[in-house]
C-alpha atoms as a PDB file:
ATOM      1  CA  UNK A   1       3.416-144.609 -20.091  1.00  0.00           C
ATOM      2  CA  UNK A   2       0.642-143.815 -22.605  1.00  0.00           C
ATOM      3  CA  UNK A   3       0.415-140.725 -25.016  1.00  0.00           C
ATOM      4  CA  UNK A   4      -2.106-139.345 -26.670  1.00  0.00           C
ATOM      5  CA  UNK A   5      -1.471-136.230 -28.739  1.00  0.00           C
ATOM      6  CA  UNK A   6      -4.592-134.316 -30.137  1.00  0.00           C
ATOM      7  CA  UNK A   7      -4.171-131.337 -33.040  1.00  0.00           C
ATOM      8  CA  UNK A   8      -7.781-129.572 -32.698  1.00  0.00           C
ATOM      9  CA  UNK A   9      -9.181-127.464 -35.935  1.00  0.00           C
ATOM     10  CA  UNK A  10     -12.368-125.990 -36.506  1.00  0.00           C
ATOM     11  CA  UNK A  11     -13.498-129.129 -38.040  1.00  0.00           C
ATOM     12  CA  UNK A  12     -11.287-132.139 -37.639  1.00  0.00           C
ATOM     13  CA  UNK A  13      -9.081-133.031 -34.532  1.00  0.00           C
ATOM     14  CA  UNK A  14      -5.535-135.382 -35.858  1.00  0.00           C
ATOM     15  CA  UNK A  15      -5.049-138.032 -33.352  1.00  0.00           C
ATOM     16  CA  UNK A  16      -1.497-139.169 -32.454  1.00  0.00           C
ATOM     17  CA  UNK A  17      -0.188-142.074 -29.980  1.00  0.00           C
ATOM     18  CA  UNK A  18       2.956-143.100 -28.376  1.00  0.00           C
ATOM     19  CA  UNK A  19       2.857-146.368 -26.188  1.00  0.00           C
ATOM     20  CA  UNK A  20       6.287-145.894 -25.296  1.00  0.00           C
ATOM     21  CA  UNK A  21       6.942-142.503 -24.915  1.00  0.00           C
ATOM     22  CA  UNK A  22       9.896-142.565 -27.387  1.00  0.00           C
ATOM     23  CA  UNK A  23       7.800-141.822 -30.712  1.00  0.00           C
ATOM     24  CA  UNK A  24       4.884-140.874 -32.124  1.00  0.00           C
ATOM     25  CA  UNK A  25       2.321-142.693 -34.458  1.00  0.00           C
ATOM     26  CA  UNK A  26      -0.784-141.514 -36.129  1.00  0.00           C
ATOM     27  CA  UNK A  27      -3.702-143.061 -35.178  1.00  0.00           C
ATOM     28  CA  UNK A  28      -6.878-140.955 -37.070  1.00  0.00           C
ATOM     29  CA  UNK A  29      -9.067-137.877 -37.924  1.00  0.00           C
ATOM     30  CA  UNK A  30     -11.670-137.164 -36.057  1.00  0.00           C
ATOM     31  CA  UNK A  31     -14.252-134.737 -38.086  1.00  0.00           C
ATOM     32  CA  UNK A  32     -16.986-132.816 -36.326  1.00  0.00           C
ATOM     33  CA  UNK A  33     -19.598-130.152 -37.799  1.00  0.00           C
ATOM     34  CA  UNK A  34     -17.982-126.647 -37.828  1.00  0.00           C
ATOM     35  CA  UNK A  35     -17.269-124.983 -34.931  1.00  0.00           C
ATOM     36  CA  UNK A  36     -19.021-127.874 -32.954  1.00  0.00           C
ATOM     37  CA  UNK A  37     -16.469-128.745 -30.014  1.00  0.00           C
ATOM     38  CA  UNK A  38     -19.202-130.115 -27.795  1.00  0.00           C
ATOM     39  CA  UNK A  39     -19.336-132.928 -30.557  1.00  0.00           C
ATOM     40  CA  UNK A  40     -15.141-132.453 -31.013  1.00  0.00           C
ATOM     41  CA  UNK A  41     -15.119-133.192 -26.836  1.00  0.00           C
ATOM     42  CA  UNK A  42     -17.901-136.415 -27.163  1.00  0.00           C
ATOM     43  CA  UNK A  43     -15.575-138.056 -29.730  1.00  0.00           C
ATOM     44  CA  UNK A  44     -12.422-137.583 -27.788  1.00  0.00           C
ATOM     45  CA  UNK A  45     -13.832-138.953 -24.536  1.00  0.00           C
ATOM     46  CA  UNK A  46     -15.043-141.853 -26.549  1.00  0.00           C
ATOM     47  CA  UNK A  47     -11.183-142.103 -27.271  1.00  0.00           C
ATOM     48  CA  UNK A  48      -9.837-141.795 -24.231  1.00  0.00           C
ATOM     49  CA  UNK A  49     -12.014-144.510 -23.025  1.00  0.00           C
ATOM     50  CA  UNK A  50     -10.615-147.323 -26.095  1.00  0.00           C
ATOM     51  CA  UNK A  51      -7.205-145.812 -25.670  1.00  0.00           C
ATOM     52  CA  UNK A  52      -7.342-144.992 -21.612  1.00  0.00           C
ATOM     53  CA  UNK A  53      -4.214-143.100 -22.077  1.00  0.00           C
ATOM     54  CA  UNK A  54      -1.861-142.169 -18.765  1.00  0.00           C
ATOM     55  CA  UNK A  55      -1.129-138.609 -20.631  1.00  0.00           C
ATOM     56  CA  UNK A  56      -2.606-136.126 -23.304  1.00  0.00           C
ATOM     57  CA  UNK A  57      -0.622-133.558 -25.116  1.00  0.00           C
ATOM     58  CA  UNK A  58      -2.898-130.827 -26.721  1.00  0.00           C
ATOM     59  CA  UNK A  59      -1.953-128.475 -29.643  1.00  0.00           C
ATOM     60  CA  UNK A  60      -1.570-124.846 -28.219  1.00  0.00           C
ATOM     61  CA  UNK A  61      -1.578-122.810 -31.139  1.00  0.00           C
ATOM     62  CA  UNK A  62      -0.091-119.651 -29.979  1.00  0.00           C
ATOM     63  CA  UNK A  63       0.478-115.915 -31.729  1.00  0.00           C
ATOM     64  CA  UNK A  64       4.113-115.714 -33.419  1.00  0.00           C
ATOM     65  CA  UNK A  65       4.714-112.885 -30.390  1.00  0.00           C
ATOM     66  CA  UNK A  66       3.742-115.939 -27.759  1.00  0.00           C
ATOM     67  CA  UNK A  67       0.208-114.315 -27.055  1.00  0.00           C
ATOM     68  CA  UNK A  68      -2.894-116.413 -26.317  1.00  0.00           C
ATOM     69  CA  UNK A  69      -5.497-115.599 -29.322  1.00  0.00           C
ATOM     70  CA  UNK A  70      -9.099-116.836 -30.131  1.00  0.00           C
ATOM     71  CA  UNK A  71      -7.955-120.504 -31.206  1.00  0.00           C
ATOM     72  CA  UNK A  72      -4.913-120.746 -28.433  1.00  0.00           C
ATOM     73  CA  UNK A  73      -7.904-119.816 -25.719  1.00  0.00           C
ATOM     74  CA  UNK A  74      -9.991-122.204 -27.279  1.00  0.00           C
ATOM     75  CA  UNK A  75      -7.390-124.785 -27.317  1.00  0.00           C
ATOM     76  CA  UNK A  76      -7.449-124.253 -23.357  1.00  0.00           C
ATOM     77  CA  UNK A  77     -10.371-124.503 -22.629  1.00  0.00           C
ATOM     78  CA  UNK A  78     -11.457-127.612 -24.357  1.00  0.00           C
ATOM     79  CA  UNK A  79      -7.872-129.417 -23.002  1.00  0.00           C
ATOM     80  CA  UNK A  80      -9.215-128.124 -19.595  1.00  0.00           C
ATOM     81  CA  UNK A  81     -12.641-129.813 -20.062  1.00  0.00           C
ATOM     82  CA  UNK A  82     -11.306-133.190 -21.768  1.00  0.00           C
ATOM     83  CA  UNK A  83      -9.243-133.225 -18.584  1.00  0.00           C
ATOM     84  CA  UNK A  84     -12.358-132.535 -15.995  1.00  0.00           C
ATOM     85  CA  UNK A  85     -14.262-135.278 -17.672  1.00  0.00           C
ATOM     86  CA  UNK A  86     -11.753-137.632 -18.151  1.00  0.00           C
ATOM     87  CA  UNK A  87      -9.635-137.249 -15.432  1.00  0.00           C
ATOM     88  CA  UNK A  88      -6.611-137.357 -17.673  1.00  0.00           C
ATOM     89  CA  UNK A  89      -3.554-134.381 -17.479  1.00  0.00           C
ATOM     90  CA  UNK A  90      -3.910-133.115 -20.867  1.00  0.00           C
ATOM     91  CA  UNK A  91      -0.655-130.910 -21.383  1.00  0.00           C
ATOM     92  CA  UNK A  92      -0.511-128.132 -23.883  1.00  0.00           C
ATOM     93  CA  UNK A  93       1.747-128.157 -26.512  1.00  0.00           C
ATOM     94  CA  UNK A  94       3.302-125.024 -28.648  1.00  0.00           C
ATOM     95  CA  UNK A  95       2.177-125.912 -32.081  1.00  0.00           C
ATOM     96  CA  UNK A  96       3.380-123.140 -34.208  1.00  0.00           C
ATOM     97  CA  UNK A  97       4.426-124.836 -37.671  1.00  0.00           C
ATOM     98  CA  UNK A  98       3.456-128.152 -37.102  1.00  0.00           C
ATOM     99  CA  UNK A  99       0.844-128.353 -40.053  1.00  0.00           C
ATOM    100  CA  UNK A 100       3.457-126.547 -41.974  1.00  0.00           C
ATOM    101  CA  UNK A 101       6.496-128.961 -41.122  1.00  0.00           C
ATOM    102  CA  UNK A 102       3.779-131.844 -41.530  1.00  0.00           C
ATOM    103  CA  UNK A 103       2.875-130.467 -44.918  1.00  0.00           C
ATOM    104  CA  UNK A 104       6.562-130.532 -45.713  1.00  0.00           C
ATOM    105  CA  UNK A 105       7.181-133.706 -44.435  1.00  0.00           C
ATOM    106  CA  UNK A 106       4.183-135.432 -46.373  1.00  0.00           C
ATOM    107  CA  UNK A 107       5.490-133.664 -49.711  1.00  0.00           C
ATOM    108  CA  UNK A 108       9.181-134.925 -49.237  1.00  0.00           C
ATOM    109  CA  UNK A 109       7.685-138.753 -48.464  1.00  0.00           C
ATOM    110  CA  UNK A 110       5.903-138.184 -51.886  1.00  0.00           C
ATOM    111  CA  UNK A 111       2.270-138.178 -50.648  1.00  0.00           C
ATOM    112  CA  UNK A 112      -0.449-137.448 -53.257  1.00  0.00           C
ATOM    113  CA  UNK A 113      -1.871-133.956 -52.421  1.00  0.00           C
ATOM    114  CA  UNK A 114      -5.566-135.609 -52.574  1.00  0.00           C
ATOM    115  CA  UNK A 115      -4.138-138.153 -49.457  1.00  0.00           C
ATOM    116  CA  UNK A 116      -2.028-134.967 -47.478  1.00  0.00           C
ATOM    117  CA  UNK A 117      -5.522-133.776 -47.410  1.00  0.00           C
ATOM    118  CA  UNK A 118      -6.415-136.583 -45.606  1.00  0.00           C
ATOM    119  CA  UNK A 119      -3.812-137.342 -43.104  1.00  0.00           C
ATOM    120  CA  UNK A 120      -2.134-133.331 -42.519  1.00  0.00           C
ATOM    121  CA  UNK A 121      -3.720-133.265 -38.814  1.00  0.00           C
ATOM    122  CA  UNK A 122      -2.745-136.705 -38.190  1.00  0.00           C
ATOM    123  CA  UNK A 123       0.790-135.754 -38.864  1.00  0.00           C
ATOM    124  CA  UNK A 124       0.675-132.699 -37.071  1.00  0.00           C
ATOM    125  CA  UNK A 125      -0.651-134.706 -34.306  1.00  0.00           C
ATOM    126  CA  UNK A 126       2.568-136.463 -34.219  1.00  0.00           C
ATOM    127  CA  UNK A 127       4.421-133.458 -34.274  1.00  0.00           C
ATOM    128  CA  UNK A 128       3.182-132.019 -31.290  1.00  0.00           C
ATOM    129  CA  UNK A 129       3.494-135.326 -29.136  1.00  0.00           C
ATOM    130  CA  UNK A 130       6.981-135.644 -30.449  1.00  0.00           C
ATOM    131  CA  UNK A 131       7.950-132.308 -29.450  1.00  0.00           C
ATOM    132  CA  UNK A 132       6.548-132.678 -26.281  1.00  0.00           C
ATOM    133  CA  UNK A 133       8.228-136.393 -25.919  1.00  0.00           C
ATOM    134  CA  UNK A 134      11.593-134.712 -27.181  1.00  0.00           C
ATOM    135  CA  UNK A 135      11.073-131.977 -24.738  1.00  0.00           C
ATOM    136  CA  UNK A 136      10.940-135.027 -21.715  1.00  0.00           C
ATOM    137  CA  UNK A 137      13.700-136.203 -22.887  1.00  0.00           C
ATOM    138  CA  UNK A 138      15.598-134.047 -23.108  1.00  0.00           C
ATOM    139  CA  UNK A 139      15.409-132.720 -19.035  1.00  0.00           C
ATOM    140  CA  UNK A 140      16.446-136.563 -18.183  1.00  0.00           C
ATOM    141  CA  UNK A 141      19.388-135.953 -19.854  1.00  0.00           C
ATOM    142  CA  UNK A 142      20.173-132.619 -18.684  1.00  0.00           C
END
């Protein structure tokens, strides 16, 4: 099975795959203009379509007391278009401290601050499709 794992921000969206469901990779950045998530959805499809992934797992970035806020809703509803267009499940993810742990992650592996920059939503990408891989997982060998 195919992954794709998608961290969306107000004006980049990290791109993660897994083509064996076993780990994550980064695959790119997609920028957009601010705030414009009719462009953020465009250049997804467009990826969906190279990938043509059987699976996508969404960052849900929920409150610290599990609530659904602006960006969580958000979240939603663009994983519930990608999935109407596409036809794809598109699975959301918990996300809280990914870009932190990523951040954390890229700073122990000794990565310049000017090249974090570059590749933070990449790795928090990866982060949420390995938590959601490790979450799989882990019921198959309960």
């Amino acid at each position: 099975m195919k992954y794709i794992g998608l961290d969306l921000g107000s004006v980049t969206c990290g791109v993660a795959k897994s083509d064996t469901g076993r780990f994550a990779q980064p695959v790119k950045t997609i920028r957009f203009k601010p705030d414009d998530y009719d462009e953020a959805i465009d250049r997804i499809l467009e990826l969906f379509e190279k990938e043509k992934p059987d699976l996508v797992v969404m960052g849900y970035p929920l409150l610290e007391n599990d609530d659904e806020g602006p960006r969580a809703a958000l979240s939603r509803e663009v994983a519930e278009i990608l999935e109407q267009e596409s036809g794809i499940k598109v699975v959301l993810q918990d996300e809280r401290n990914t870009t932190k742990d990523s951040e954390e992650f890229l700073i122990m592996a000794n990565v310049s601050r000017k090249k974090r920059k570059k590749v933070i939503d990449q790795q928090a990408a990866v982060r949420i499709l390995d938590y959601y891989l490790d979450k799989v997982k882990e019921k198959h060998t309960v």
